[in-house]
PDB file of N, CA and C in Angstrom:
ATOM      1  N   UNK A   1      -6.330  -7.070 -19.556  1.00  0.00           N
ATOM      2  CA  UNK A   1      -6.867  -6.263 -18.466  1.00  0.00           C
ATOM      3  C   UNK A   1      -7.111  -7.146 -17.250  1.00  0.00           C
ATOM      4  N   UNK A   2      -6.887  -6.362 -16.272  1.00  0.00           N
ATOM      5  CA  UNK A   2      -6.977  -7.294 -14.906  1.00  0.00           C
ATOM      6  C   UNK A   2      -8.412  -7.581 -14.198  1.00  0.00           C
ATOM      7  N   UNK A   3      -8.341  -8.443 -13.850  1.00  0.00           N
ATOM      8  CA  UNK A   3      -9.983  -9.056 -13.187  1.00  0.00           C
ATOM      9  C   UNK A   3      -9.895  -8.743 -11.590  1.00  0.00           C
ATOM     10  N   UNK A   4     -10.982  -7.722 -11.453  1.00  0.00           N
ATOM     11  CA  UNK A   4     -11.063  -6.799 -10.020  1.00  0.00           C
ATOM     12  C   UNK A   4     -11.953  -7.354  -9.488  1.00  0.00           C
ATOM     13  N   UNK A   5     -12.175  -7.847  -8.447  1.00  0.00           N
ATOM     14  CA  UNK A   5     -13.657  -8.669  -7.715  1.00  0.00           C
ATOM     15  C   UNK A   5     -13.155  -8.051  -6.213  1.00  0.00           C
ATOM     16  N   UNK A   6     -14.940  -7.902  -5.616  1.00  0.00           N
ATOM     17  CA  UNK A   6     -15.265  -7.474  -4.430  1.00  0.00           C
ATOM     18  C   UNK A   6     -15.973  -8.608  -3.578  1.00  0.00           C
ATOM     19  N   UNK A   7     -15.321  -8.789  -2.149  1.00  0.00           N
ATOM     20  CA  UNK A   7     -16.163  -9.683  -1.824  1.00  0.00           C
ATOM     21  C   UNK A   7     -16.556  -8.616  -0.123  1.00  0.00           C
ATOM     22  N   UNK A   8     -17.539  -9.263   0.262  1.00  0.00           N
ATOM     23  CA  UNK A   8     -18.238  -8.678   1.427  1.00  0.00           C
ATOM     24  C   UNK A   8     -18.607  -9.781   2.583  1.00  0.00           C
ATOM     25  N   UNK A   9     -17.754  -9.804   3.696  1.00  0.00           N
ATOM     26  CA  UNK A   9     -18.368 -10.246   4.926  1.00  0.00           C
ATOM     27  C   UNK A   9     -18.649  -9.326   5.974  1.00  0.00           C
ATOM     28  N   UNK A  10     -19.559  -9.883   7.121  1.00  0.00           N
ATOM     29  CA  UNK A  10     -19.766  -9.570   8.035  1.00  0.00           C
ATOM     30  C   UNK A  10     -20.422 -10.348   8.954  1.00  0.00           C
ATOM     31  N   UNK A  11     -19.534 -10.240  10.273  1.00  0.00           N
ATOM     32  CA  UNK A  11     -19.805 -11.472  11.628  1.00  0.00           C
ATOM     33  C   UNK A  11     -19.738 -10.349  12.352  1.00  0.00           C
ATOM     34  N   UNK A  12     -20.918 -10.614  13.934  1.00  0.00           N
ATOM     35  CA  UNK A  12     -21.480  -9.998  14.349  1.00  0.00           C
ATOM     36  C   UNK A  12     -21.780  -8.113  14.074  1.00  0.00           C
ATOM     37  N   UNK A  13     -20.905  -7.885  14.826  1.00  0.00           N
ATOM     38  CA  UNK A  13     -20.902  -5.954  14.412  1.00  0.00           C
ATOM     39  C   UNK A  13     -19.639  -5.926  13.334  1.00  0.00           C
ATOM     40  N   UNK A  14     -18.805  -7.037  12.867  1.00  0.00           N
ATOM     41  CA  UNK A  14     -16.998  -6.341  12.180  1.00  0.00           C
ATOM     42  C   UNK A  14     -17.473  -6.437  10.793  1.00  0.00           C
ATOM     43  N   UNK A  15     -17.351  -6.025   9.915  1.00  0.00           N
ATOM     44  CA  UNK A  15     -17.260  -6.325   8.574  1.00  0.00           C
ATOM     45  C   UNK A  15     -16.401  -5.922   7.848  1.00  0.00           C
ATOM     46  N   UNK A  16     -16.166  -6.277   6.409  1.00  0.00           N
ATOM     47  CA  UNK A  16     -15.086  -6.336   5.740  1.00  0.00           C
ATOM     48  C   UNK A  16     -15.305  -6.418   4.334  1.00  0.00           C
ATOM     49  N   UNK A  17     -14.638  -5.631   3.776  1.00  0.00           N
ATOM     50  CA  UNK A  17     -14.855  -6.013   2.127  1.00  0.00           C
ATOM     51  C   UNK A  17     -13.298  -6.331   1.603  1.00  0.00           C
ATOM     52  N   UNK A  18     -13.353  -7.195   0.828  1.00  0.00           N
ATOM     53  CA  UNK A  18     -11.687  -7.871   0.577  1.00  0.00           C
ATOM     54  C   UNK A  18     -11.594  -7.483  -1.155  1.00  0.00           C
ATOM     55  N   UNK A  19     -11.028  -6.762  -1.949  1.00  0.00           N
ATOM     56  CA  UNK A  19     -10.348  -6.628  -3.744  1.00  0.00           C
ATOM     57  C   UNK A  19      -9.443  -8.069  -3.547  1.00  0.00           C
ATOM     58  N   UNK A  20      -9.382  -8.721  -4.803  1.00  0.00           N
ATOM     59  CA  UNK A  20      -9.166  -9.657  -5.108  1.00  0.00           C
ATOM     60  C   UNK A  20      -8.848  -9.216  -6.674  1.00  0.00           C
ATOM     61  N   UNK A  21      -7.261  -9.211  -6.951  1.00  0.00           N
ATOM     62  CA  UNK A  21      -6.833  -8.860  -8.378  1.00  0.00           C
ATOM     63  C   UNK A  21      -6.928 -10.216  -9.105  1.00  0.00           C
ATOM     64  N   UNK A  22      -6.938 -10.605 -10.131  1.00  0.00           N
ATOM     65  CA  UNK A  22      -6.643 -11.220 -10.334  1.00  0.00           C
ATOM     66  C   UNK A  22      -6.947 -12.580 -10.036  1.00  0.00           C
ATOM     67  N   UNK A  23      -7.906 -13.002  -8.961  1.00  0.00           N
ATOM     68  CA  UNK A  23      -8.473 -13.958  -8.249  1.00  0.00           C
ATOM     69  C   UNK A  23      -7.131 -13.953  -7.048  1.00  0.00           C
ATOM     70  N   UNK A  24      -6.510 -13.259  -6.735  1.00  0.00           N
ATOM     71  CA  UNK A  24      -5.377 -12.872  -5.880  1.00  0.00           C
ATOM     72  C   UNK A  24      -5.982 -11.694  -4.960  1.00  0.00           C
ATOM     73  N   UNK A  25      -6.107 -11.953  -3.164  1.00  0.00           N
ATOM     74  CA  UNK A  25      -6.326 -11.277  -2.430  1.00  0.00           C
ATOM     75  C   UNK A  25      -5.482 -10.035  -3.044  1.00  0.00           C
ATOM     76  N   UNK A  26      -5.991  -8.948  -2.767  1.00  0.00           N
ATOM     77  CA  UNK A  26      -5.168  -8.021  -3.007  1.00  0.00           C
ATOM     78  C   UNK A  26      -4.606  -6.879  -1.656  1.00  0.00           C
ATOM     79  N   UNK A  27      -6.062  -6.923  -0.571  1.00  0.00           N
ATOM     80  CA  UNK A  27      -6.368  -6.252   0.195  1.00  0.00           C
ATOM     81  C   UNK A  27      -7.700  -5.853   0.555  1.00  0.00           C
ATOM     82  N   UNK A  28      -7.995  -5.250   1.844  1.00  0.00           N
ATOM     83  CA  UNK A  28      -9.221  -4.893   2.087  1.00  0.00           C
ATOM     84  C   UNK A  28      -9.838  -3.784   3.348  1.00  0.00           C
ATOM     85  N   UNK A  29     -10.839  -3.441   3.810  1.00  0.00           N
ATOM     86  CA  UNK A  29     -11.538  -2.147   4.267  1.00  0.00           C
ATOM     87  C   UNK A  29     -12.109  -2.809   5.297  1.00  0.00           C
ATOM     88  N   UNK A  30     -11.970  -1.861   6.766  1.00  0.00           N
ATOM     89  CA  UNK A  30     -12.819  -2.852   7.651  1.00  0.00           C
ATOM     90  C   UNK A  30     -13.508  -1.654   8.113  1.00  0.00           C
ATOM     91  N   UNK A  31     -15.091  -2.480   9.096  1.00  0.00           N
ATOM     92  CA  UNK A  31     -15.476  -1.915   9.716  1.00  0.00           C
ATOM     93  C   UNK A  31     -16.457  -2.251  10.822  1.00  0.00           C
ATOM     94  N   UNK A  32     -16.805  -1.526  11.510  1.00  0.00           N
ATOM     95  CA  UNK A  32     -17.744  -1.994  12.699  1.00  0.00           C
ATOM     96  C   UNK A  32     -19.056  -1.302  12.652  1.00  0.00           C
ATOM     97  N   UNK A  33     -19.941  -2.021  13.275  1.00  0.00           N
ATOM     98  CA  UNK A  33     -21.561  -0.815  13.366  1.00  0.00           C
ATOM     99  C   UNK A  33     -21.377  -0.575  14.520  1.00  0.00           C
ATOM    100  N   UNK A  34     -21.756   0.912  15.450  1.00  0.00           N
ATOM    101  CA  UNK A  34     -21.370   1.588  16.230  1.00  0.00           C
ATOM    102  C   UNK A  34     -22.817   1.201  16.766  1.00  0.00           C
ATOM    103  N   UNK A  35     -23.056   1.690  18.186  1.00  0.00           N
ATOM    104  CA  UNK A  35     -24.374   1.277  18.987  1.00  0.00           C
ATOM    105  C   UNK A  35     -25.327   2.425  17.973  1.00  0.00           C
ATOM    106  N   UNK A  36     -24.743   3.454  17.719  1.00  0.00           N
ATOM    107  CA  UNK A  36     -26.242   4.191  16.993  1.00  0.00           C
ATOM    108  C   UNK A  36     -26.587   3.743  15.923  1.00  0.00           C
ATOM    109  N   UNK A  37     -25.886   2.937  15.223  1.00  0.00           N
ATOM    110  CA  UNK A  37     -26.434   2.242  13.776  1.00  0.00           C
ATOM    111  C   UNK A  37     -25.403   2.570  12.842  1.00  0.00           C
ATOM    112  N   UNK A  38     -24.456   3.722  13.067  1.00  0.00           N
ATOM    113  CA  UNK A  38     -23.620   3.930  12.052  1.00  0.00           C
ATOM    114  C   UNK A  38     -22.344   2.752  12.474  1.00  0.00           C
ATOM    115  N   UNK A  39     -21.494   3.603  11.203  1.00  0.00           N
ATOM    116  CA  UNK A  39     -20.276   2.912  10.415  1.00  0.00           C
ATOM    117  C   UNK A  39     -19.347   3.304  10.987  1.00  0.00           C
ATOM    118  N   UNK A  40     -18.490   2.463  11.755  1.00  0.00           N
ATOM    119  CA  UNK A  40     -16.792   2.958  12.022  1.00  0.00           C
ATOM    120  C   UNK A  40     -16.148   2.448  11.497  1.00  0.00           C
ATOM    121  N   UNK A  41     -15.395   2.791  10.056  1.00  0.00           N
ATOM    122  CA  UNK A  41     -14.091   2.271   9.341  1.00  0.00           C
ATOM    123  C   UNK A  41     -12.891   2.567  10.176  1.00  0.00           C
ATOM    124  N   UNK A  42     -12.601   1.429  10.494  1.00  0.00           N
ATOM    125  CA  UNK A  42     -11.126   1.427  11.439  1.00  0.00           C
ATOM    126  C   UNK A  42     -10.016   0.977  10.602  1.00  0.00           C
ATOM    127  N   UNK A  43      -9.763   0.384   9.325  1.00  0.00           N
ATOM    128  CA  UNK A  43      -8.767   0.317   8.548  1.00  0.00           C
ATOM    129  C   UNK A  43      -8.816  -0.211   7.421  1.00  0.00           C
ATOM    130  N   UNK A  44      -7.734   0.723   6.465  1.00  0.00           N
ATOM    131  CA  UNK A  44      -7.507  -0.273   5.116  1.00  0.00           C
ATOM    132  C   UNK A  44      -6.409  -0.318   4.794  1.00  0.00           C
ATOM    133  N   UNK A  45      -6.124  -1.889   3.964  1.00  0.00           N
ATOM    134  CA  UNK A  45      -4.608  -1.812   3.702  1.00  0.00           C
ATOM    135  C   UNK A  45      -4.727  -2.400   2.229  1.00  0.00           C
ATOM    136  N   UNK A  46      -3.984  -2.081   1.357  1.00  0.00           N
ATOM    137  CA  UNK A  46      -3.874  -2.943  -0.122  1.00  0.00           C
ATOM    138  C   UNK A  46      -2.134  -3.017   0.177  1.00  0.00           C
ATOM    139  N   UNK A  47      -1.770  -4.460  -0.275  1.00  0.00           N
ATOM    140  CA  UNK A  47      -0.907  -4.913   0.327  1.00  0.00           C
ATOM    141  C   UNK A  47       0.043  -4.926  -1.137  1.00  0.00           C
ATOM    142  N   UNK A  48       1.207  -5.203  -0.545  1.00  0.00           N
ATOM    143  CA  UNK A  48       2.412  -4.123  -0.927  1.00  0.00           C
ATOM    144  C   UNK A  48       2.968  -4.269  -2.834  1.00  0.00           C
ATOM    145  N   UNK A  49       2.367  -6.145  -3.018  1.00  0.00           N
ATOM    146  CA  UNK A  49       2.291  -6.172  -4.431  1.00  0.00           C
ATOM    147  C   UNK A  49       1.065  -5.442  -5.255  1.00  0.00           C
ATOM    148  N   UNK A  50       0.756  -4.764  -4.645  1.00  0.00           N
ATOM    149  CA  UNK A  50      -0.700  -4.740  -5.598  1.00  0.00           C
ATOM    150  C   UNK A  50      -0.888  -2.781  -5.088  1.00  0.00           C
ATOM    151  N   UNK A  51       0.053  -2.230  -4.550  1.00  0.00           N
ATOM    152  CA  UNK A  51      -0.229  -0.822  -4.126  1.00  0.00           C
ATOM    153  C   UNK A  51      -0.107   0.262  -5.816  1.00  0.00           C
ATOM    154  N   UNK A  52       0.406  -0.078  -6.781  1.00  0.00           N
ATOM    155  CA  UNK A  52       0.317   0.902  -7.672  1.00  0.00           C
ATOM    156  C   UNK A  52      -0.804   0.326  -8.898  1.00  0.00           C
ATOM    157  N   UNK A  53      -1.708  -0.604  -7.836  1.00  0.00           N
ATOM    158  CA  UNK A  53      -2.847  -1.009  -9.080  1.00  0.00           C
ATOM    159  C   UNK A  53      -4.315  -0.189  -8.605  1.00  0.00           C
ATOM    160  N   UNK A  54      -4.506   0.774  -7.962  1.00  0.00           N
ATOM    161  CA  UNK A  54      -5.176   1.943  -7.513  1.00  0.00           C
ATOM    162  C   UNK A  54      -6.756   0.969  -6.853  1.00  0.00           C
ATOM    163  N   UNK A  55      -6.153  -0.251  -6.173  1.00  0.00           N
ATOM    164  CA  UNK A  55      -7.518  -0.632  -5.368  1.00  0.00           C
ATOM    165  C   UNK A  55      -8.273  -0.506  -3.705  1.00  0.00           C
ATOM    166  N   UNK A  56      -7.963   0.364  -3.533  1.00  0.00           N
ATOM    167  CA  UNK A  56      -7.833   1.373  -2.998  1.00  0.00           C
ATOM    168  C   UNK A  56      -9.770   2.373  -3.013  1.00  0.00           C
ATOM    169  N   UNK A  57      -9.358   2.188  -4.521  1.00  0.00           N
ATOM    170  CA  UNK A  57     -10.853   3.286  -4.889  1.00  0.00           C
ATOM    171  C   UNK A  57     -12.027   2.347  -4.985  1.00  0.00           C
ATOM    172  N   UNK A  58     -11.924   0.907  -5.424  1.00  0.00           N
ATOM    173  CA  UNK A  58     -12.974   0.478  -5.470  1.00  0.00           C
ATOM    174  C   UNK A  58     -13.294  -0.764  -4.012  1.00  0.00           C
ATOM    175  N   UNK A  59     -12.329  -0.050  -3.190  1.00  0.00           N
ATOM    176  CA  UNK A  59     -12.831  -0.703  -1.579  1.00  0.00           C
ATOM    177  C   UNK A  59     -13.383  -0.118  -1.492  1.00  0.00           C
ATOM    178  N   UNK A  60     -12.906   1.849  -1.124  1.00  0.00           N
ATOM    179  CA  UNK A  60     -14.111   2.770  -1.140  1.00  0.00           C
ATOM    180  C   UNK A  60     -15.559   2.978  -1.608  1.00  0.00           C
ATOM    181  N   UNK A  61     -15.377   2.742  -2.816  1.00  0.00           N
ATOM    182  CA  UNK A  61     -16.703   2.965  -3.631  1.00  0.00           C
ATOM    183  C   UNK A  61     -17.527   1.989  -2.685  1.00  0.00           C
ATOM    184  N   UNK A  62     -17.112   0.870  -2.824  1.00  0.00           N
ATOM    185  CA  UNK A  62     -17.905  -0.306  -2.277  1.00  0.00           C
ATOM    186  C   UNK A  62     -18.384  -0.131  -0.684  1.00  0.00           C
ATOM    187  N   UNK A  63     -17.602   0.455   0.129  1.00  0.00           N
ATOM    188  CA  UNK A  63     -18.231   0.635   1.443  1.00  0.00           C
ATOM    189  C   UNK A  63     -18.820   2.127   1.601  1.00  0.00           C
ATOM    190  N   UNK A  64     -18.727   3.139   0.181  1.00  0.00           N
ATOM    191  CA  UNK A  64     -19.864   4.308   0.077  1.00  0.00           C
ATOM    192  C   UNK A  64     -21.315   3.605   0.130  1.00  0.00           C
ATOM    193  N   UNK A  65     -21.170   2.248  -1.090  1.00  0.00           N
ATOM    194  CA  UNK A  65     -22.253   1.926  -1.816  1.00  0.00           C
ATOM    195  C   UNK A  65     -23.150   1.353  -1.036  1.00  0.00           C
ATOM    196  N   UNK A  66     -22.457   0.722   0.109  1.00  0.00           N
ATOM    197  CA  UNK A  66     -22.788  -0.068   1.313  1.00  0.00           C
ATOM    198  C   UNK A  66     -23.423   1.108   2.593  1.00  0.00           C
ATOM    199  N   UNK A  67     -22.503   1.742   2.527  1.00  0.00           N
ATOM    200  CA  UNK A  67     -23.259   3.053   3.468  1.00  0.00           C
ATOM    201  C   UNK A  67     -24.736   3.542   2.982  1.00  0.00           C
ATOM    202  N   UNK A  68     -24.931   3.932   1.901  1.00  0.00           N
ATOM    203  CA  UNK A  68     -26.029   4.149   1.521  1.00  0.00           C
ATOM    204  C   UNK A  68     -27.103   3.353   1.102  1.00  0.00           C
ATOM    205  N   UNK A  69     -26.929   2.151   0.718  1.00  0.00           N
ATOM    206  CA  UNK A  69     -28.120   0.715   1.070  1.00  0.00           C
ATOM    207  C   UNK A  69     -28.466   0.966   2.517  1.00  0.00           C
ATOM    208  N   UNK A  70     -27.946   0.847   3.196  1.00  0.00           N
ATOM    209  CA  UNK A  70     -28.247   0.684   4.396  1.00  0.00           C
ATOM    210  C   UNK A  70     -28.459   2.001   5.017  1.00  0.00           C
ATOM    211  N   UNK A  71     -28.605   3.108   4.426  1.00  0.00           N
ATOM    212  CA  UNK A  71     -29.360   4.228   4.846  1.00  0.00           C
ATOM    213  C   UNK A  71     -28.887   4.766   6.231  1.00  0.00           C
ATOM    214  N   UNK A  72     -27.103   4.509   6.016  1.00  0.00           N
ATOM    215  CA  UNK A  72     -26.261   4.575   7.271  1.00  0.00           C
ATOM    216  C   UNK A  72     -25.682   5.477   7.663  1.00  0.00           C
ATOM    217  N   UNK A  73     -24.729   6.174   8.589  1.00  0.00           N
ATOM    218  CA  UNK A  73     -23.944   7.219   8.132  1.00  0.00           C
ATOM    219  C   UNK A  73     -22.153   6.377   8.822  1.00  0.00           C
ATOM    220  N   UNK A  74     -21.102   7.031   7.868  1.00  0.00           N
ATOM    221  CA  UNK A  74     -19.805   6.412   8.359  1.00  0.00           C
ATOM    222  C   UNK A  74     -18.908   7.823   9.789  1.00  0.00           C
ATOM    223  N   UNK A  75     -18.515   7.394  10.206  1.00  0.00           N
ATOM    224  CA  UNK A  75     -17.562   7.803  11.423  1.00  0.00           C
ATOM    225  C   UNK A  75     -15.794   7.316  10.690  1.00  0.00           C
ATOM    226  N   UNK A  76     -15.564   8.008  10.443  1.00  0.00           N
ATOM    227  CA  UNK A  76     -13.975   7.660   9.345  1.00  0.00           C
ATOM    228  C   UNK A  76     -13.065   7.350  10.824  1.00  0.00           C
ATOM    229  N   UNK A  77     -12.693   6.592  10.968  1.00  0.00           N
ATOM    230  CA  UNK A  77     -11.022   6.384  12.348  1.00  0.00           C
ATOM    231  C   UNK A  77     -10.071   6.118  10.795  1.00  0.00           C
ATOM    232  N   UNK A  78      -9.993   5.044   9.820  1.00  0.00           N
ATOM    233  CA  UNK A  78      -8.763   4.832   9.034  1.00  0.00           C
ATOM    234  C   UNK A  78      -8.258   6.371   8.408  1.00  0.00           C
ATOM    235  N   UNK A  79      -7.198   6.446   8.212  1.00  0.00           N
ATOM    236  CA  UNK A  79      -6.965   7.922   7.318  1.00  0.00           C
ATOM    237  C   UNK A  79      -7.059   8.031   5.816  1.00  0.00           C
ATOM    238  N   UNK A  80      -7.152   6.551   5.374  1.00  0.00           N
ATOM    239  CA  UNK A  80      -7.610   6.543   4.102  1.00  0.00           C
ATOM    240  C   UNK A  80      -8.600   6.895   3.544  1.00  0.00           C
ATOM    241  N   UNK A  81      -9.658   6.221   4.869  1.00  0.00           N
ATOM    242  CA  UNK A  81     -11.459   6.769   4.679  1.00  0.00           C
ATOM    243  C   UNK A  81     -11.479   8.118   4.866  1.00  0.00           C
ATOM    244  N   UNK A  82     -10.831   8.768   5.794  1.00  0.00           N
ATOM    245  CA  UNK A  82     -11.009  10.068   6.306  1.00  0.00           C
ATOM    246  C   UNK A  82     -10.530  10.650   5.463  1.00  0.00           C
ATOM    247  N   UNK A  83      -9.473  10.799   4.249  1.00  0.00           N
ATOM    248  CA  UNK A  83      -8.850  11.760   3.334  1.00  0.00           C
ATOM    249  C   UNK A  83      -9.653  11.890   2.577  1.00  0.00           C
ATOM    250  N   UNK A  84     -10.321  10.287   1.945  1.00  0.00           N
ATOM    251  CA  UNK A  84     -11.339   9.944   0.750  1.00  0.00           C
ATOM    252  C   UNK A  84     -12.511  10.726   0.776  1.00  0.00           C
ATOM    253  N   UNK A  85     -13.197  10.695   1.751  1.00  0.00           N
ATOM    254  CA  UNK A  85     -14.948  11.334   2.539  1.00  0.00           C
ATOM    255  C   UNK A  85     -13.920  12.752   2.504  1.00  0.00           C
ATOM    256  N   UNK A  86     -13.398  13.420   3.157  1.00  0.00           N
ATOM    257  CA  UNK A  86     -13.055  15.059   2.953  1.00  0.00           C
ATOM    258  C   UNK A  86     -13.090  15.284   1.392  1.00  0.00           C
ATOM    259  N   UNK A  87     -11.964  14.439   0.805  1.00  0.00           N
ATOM    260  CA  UNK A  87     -11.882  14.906  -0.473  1.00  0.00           C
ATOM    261  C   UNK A  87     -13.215  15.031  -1.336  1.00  0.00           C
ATOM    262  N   UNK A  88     -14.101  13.964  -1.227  1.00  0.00           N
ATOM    263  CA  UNK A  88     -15.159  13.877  -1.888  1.00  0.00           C
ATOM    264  C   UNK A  88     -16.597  14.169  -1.483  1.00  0.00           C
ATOM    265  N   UNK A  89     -16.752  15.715  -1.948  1.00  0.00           N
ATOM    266  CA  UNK A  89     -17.975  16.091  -1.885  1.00  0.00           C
ATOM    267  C   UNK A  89     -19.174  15.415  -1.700  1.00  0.00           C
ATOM    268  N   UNK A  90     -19.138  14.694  -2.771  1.00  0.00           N
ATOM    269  CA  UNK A  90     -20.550  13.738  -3.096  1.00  0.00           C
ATOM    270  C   UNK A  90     -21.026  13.123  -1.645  1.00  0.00           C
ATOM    271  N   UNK A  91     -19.849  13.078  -1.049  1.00  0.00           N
ATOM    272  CA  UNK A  91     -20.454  11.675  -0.075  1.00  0.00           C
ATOM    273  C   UNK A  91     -20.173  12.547   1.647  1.00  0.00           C
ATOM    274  N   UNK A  92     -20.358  13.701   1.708  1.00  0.00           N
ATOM    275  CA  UNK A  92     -20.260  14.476   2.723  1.00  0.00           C
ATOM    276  C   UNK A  92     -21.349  14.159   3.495  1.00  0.00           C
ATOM    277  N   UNK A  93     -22.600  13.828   2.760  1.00  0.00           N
ATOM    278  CA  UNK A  93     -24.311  13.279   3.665  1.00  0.00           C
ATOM    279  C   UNK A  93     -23.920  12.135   4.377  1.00  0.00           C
ATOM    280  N   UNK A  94     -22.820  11.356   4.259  1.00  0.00           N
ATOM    281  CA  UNK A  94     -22.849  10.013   4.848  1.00  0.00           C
ATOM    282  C   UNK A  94     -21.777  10.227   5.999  1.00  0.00           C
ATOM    283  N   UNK A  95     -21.547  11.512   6.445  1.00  0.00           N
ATOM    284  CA  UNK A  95     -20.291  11.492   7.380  1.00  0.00           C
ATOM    285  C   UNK A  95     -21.592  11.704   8.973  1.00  0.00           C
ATOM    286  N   UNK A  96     -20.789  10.924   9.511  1.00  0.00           N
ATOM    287  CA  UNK A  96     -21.147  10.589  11.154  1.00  0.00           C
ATOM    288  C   UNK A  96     -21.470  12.152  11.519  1.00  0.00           C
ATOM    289  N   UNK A  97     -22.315  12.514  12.076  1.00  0.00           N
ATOM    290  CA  UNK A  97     -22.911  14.604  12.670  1.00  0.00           C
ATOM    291  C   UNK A  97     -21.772  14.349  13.717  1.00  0.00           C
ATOM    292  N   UNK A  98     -21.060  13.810  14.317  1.00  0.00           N
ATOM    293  CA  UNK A  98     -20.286  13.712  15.732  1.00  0.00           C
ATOM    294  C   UNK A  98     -19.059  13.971  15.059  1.00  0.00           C
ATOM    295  N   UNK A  99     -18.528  12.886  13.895  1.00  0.00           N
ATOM    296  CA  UNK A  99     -17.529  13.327  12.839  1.00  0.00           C
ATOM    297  C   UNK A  99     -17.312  14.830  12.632  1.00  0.00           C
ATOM    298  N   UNK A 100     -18.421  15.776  11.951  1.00  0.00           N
ATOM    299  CA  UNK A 100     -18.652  16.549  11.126  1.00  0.00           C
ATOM    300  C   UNK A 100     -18.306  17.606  11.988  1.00  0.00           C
ATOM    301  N   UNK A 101     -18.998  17.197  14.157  1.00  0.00           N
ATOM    302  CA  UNK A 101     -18.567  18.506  14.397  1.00  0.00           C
ATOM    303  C   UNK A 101     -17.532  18.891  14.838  1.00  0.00           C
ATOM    304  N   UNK A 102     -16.481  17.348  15.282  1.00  0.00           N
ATOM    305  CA  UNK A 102     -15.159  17.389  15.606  1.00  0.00           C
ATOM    306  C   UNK A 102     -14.469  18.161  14.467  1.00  0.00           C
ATOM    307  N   UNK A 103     -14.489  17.862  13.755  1.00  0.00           N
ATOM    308  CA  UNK A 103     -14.045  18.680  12.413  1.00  0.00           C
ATOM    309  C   UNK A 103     -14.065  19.714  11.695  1.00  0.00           C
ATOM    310  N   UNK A 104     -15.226  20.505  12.028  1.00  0.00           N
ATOM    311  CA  UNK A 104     -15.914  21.730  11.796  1.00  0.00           C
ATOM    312  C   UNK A 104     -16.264  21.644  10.297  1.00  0.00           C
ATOM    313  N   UNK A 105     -17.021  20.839   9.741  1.00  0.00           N
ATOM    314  CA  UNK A 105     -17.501  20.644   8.818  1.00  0.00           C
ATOM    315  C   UNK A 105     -19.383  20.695   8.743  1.00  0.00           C
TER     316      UNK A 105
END
């Protein structure tokens, strides 16, 4: 079984969480804090050896898990974040109110 690790930076407002298969970058989730305090995910990529190993879900999880420590809300720009947050109910409380009304959600 493969060894999945999460790592987490952040310099000034950008941050980033990087999957690491294998002790092998795999790919990773970015984002910025917006002047109101929330989250703008502006992109994710899992890179091209490692796209049918589904890491992907545990960038997500990890910048849900991160949204809600920090008692934040996210603003989706990537379309990955934005498919993920529609698709998933659970985490509809953490979508940006500016998000929610562009969207009619």
């Amino acid at each position: 079984m493969a060894d999945i690790k999460l790592e987490h930076a952040e310099e000034n407002s950008k941050g980033r969480f990087t999957v690491y298969y294998d002790n092998e970058e795999a790919g990773y989730i970015l984002y910025e804090w917006l002047p109101n305090g929330n989250l703008l995910t502006n992109g994710t990529l899992v890179y091209n050896d490692f796209i049918d190993k589904k890491l992907g879900k545990p960038l997500y999880d990890a910048l849900m898990n991160f949204a809600r420590s920090k008692n934040t809300r996210i603003y989706p720009t990537c379309p990955f974040v934005v498919k993920s947050m529609l698709r998933d109910k659970s985490v509809h409380d953490l979508l940006d109110e500016k998000f929610k009304a562009e969207n009619n959600l």
